[in-house]
Each structure stands twice: as structure tokens, then as C-alpha cells.
C-alpha atoms as a PDB file:
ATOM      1  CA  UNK A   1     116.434 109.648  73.523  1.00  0.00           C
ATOM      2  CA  UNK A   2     119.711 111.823  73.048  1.00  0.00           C
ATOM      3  CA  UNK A   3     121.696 108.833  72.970  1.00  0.00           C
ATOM      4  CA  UNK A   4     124.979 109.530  70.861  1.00  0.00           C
ATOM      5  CA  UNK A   5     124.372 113.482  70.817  1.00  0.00           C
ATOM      6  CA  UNK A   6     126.522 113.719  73.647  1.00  0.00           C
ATOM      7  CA  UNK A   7     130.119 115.689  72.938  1.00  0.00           C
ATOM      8  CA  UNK A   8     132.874 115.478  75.407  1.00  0.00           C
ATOM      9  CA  UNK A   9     134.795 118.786  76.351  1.00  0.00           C
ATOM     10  CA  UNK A  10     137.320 117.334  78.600  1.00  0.00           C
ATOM     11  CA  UNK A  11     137.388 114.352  81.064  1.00  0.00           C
ATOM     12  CA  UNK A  12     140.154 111.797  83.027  1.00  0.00           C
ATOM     13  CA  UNK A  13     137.440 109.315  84.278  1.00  0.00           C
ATOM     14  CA  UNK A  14     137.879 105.746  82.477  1.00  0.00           C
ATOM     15  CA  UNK A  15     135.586 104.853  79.759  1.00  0.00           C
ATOM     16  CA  UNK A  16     133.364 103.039  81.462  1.00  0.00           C
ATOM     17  CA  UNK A  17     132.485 105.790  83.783  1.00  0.00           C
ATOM     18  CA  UNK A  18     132.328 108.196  80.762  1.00  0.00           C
ATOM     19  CA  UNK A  19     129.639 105.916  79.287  1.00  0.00           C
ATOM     20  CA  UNK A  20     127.806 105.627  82.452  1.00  0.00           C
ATOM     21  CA  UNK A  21     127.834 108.960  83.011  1.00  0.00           C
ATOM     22  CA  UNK A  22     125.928 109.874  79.297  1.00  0.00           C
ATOM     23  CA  UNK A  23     123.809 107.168  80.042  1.00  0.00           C
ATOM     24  CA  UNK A  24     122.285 108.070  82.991  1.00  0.00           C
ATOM     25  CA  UNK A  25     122.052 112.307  81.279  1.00  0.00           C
ATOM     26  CA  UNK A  26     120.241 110.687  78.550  1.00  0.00           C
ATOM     27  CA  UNK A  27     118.317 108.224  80.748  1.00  0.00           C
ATOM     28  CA  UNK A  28     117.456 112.125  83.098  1.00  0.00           C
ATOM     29  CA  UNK A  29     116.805 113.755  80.048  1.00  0.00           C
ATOM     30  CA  UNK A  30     114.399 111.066  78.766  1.00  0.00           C
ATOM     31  CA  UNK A  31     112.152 111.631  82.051  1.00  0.00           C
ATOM     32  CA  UNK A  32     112.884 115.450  83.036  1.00  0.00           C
ATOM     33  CA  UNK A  33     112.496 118.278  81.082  1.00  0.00           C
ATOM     34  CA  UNK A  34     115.709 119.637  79.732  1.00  0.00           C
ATOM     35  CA  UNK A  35     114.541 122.624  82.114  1.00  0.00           C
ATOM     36  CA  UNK A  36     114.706 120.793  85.309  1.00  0.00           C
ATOM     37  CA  UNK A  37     118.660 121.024  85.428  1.00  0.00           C
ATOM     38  CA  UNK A  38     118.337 120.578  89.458  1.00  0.00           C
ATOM     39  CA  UNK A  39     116.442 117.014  89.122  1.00  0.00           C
ATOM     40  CA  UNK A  40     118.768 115.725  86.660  1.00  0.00           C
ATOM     41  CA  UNK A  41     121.653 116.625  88.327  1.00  0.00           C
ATOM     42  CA  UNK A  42     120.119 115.131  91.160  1.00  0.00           C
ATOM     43  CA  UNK A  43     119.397 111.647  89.541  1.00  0.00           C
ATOM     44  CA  UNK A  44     123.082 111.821  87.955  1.00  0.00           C
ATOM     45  CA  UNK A  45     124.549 112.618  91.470  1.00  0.00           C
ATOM     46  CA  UNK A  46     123.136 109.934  93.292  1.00  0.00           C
ATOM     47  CA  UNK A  47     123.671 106.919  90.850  1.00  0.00           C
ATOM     48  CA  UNK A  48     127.246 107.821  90.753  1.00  0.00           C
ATOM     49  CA  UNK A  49     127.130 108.178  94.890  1.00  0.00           C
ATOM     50  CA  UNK A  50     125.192 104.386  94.638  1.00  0.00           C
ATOM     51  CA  UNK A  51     127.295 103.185  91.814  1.00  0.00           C
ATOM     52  CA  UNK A  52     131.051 104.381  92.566  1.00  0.00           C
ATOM     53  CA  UNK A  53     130.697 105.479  96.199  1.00  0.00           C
ATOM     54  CA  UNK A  54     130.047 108.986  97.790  1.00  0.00           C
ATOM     55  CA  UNK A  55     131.256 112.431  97.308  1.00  0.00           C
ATOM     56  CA  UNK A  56     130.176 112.732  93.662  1.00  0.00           C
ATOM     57  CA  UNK A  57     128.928 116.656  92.653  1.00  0.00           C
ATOM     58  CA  UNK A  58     126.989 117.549  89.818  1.00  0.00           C
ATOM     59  CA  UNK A  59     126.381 120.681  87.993  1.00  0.00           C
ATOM     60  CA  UNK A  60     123.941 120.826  85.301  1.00  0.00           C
ATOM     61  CA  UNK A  61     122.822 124.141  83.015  1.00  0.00           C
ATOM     62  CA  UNK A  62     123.537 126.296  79.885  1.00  0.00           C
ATOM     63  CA  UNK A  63     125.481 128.939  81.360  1.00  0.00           C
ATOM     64  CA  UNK A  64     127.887 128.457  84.346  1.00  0.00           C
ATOM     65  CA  UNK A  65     131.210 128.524  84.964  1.00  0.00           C
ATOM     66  CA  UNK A  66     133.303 126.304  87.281  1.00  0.00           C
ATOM     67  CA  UNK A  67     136.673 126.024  89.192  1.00  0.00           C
ATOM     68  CA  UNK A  68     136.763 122.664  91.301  1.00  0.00           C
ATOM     69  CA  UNK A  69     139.221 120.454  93.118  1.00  0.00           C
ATOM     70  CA  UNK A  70     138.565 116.510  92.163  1.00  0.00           C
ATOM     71  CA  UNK A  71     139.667 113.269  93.056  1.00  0.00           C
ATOM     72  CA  UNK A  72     142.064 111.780  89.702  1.00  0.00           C
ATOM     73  CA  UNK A  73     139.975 109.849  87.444  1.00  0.00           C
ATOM     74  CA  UNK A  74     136.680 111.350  88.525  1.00  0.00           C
ATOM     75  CA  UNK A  75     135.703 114.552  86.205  1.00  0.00           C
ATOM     76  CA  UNK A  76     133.972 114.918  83.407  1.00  0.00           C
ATOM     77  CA  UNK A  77     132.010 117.991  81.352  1.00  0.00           C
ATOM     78  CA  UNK A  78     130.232 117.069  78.606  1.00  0.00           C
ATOM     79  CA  UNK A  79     127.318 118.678  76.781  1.00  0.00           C
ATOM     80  CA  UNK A  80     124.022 117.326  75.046  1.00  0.00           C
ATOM     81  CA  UNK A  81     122.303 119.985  73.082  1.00  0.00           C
ATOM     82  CA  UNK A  82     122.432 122.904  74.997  1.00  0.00           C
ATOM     83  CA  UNK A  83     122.899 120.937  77.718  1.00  0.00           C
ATOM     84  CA  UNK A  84     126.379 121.239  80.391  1.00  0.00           C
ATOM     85  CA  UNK A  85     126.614 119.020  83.013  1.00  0.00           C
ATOM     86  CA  UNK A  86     130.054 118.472  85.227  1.00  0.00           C
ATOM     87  CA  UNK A  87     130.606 115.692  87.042  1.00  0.00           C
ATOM     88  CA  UNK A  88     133.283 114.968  89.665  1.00  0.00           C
ATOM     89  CA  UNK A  89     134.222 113.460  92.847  1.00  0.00           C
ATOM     90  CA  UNK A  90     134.739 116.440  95.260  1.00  0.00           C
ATOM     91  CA  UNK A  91     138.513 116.297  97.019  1.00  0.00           C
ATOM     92  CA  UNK A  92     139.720 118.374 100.082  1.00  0.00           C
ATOM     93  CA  UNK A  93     143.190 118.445  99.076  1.00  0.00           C
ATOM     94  CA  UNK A  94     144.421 121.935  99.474  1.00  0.00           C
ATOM     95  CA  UNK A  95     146.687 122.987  96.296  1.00  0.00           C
ATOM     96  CA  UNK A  96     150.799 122.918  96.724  1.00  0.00           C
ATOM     97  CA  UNK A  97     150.922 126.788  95.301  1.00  0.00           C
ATOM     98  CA  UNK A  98     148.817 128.826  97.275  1.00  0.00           C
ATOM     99  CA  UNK A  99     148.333 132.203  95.364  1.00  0.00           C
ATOM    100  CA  UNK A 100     148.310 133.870  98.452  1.00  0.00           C
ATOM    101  CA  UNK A 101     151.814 133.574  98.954  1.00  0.00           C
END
């Protein structure tokens, strides 16, 4: 198990989401191979859908980049090994400062 090899690059979900989140990576990691990114962002996805409600994304890999809108209180990117995986409630708000303009 990876338990407690999990490092934190930047999150505003409470603590108890935080530590549901790892669990359920390391619980993903435990049965998929660390190769199966698609699964285990799968099984993370839908436990957060079952356990917080719907809407939840998940992004899991060793090379990606990102720019997402989220809910407050519902992101989180952490890494285990070589292991990213971002995790957010999706949100339709369109930004104030369109660059557009």
C-alpha cells in the first residue's frame, strides 16, 4: 500500500475530503496497476460522485497539464510516486475577465 507516500501540491477541499481522496488513490493503486491511470481515475471519480454528489472529474498520469474551472472547496492535485492525479468538482461559471476583451 502507498499509504502516507502521498505529497500534496495544492488543494482548498477540507481535510476530510483530502484524506478521502488519498485513500481511495491508494485503495486504486492497491488493485490497478500504476499503468491503468484511466481505471483509477475511474474508481476515484465515481466514489467522490457516490460519496459527495455528482460532477466530480478526475485526471490521473505522469505528464499532463491542466487549466480547469471548479466549484470552491472541491480541488485537489496530489502525487504518489510518479503518480498525478487532479481532482475537482467541474463548475460552469464563466470567469468575470474575459481575455477576449
Amino acid at each position: 500500500m502507498l499509504e502516507g507516500k502521498a505529497v500534496i501540491g495544492e488543494t482548498d477541499m477540507l481535510q476530510t475530503m483530502q484524506e478521502d481522496a488519498l485513500e481511495l488513490a491508494a485503495k486504486a493503486l492497491d488493485f490497478f496497476d500504476v499503468t491503468d491511470a484511466t481505471e483509477i481515475a475511474r474508481v476515484i471519480k465515481q466514489e467522490f460522485d457516490r460519496m459527495y454528489g455528482g460532477g466530480w472529474q478526475c485526471i490521473v498520469g505522469t505528464d499532463f497539464g491542466s487549466f480547469v474551472t471548479h466549484c470552491s472547496g472541491s480541488f485537489i492535485h496530489f502525487c504518489i510516486g510518479s503518480l498525478a492525479i487532479l481532482l475537482f468538482r467541474g463548475s460552469s461559471a464563466v470567469p468575470e475577465n474575459n481575455i477576449d476583451d
